[in-house]
Protein backbone atom coordinates (compact mmCIF):
# COMPACT_ATOMS: atom_id res chain seq x y z
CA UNK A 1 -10.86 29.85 -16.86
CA UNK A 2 -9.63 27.98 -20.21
CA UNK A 3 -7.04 29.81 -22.41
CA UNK A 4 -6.48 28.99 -25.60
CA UNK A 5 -4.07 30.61 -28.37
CA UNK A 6 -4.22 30.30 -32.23
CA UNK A 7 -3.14 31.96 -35.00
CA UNK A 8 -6.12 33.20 -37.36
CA UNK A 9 -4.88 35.24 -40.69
CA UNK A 10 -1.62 35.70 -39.05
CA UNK A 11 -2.44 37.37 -36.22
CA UNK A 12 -1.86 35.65 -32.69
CA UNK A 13 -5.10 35.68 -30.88
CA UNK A 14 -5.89 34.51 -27.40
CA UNK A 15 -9.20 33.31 -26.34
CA UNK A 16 -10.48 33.34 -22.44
CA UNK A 17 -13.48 31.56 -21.83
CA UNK A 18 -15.11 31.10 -18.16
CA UNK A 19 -17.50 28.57 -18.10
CA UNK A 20 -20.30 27.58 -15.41
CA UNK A 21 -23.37 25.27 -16.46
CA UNK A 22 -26.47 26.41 -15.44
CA UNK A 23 -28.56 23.70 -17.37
CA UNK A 24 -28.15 20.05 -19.11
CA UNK A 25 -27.93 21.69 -22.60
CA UNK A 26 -27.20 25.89 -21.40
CA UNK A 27 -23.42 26.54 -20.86
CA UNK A 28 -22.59 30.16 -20.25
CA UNK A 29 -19.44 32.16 -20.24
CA UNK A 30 -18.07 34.99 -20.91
CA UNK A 31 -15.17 35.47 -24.03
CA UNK A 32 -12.64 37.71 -24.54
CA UNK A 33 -10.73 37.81 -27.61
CA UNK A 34 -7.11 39.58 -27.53
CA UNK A 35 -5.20 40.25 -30.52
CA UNK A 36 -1.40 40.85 -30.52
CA UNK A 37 0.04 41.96 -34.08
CA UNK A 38 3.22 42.63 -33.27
CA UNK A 39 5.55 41.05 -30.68
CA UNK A 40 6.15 43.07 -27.69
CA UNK A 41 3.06 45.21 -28.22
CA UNK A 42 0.38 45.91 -26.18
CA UNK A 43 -2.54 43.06 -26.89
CA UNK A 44 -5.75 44.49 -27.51
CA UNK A 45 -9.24 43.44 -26.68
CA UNK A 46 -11.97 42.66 -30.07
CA UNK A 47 -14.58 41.17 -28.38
CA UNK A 48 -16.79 40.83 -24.93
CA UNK A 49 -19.73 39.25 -24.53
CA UNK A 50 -21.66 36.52 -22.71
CA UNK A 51 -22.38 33.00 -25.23
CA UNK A 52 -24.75 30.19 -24.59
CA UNK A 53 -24.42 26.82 -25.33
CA UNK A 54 -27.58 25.04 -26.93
CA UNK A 55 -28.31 22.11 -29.22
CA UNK A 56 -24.65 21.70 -30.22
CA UNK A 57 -23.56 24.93 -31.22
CA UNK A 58 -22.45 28.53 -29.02
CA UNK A 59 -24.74 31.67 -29.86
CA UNK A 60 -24.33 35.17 -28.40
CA UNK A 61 -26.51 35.32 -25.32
CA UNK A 62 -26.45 38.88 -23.94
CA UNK A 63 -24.36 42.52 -23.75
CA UNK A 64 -21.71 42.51 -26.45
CA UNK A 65 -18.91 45.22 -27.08
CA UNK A 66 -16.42 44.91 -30.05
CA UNK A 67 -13.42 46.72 -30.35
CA UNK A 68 -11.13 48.06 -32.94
CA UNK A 69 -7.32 47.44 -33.32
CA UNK A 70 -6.86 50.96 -31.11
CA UNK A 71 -8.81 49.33 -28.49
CA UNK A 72 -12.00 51.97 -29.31
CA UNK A 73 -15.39 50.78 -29.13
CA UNK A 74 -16.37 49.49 -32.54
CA UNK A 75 -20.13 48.85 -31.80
CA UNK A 76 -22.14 47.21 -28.79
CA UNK A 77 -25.40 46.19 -28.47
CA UNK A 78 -27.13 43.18 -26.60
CA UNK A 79 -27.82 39.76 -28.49
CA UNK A 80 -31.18 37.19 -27.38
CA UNK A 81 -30.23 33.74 -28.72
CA UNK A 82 -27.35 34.59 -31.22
CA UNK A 83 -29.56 37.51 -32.83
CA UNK A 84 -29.08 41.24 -32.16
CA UNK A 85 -31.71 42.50 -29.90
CA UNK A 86 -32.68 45.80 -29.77
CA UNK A 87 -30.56 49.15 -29.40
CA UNK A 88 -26.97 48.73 -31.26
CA UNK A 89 -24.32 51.83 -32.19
CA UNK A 90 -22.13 50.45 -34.69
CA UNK A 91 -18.88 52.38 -35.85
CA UNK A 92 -17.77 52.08 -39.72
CA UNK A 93 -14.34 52.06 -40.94
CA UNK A 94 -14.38 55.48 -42.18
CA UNK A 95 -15.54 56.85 -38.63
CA UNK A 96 -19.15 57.18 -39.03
CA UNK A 97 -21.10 55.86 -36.22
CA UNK A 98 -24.92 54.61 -36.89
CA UNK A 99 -27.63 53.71 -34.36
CA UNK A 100 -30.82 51.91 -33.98
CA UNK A 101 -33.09 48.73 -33.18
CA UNK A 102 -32.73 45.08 -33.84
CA UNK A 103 -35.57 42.75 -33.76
CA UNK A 104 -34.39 39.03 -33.84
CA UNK A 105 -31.35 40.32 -35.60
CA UNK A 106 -32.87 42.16 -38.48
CA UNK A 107 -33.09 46.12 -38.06
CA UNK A 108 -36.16 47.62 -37.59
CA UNK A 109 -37.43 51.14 -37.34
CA UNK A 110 -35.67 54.57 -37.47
CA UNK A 111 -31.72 54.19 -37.85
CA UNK A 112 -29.39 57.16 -37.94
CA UNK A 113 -25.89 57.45 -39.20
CA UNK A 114 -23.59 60.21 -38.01
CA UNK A 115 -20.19 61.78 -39.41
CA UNK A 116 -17.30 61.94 -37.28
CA UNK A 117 -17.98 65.48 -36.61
CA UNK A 118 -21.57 64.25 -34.99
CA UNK A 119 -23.49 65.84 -37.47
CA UNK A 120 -26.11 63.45 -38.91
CA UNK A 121 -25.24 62.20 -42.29
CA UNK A 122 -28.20 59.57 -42.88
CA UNK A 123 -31.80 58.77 -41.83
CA UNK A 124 -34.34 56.58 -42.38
CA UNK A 125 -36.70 53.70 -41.40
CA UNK A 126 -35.97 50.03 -41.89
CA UNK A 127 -38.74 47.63 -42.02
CA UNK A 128 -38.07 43.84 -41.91
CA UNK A 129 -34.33 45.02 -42.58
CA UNK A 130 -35.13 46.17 -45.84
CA UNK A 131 -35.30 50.38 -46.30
CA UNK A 132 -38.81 52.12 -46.61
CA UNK A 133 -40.10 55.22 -46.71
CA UNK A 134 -38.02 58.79 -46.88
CA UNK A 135 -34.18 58.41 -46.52
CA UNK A 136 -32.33 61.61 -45.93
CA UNK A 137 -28.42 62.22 -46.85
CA UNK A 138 -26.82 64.97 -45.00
CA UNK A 139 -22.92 66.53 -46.24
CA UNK A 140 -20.41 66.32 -42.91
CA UNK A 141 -21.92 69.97 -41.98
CA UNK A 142 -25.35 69.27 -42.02
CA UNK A 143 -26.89 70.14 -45.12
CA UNK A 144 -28.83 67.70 -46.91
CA UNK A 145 -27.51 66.14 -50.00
CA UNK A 146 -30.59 63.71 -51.12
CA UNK A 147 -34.13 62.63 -50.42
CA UNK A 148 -35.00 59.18 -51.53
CA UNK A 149 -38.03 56.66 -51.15
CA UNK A 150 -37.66 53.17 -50.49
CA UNK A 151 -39.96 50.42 -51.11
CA UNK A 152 -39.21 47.30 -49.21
CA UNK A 153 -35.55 47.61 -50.12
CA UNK A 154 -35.46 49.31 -53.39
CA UNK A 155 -36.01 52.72 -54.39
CA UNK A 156 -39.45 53.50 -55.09
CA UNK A 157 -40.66 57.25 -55.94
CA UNK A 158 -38.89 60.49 -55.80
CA UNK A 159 -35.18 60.92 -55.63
CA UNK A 160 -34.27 64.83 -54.97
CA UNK A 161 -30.54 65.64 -55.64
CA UNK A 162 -30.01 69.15 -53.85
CA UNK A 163 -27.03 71.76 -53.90
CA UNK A 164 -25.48 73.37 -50.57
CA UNK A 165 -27.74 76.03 -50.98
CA UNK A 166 -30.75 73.92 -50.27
CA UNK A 167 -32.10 73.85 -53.76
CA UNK A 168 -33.09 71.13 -55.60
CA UNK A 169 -30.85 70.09 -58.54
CA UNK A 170 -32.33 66.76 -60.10
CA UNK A 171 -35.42 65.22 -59.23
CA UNK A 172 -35.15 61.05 -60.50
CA UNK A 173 -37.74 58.99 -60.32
CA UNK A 174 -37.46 55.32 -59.60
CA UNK A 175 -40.03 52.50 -60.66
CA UNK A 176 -39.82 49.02 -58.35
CA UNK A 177 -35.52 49.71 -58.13
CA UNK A 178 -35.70 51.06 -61.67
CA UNK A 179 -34.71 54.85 -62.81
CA UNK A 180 -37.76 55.94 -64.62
CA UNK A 181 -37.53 58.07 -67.95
């Protein structure tokens, strides 16, 4: 096992990489990255996952976890040559937690976010990592806040703005991205 320390945006970080060839141009190992901010403190893991070596440069090869300065899971999913491969949960900075598919690293499919209660706040279908079709918007208890369609990444259609009562307040309609008089 190699250990290596550096510091990177003035945090001390420590890098543990075991290594075993398996091929003339495949190296694989698997890296953990520890952070310690503060002297004395505990360090805590950001990273695990498996890399391969090919054609002069590492890619992510394999399960990955990633992990927040708490030591909570931030997201994990499983990469195929250095691309996310399909089912990740990713965490966002203001607690929400999302879920869906990858497809040589580009999201594909249904995703769902959720708000830190686990109520769903979000839905809808990526295609070619671009939104289309009905997305939903849900408040933190549930209700639903908006109903918008996408066209390969812009909005597209109907855009219904509703109250908490469940009726609709605005309906905006969108041309190719553009609100539409």
């Amino acid at each position: 096992m190699t250990w290596t320390t550096f510091l990177h945006k003035g945090w001390l970080c420590v890098l543990a990489v075991a290594l075993a060839a398996c091929a003339d141009d495949v190296v694989e190992g698997t890296t953990r990255v520890r952070v310690d901010h503060h002297p004395g403190e505990p360090k805590v893991e950001r990273a695990k996952h498996t890399q391969v070596y090919r054609d002069g440069r590492w890619l992510h090869h394999g399960p990955a976890e990633y992990f927040d300065k708490q030591g909570d899971v931030e997201g994990f999913g499983t990469y195929a040559d250095g691309l996310e491969q399909g089912h990740w949960v990713l965490h966002t900075e203001d607690g929400m937690r999302s879920e869906g598919e990858f497809r040589a690293g580009r999201r594909e499919g249904v995703w769902t976010w959720y708000h830190p209660t686990g109520k769903v706040g979000l839905t809808g279908t990526y295609v070619d990592d671009a939104r289309h079709g009905e997305w939903t918007t849900h408040d933190p208890s549930g209700r639903i806040q908006e109903r918008a369609t996408w066209k390969h990444g812009v909005r597209h259609g109907s855009m219904l703005v509703y109250d908490t009562q469940g009726h609709v307040l605005e309906t905006i309609r969108y041309v190719e991205g553009v609100r539409a008089e």
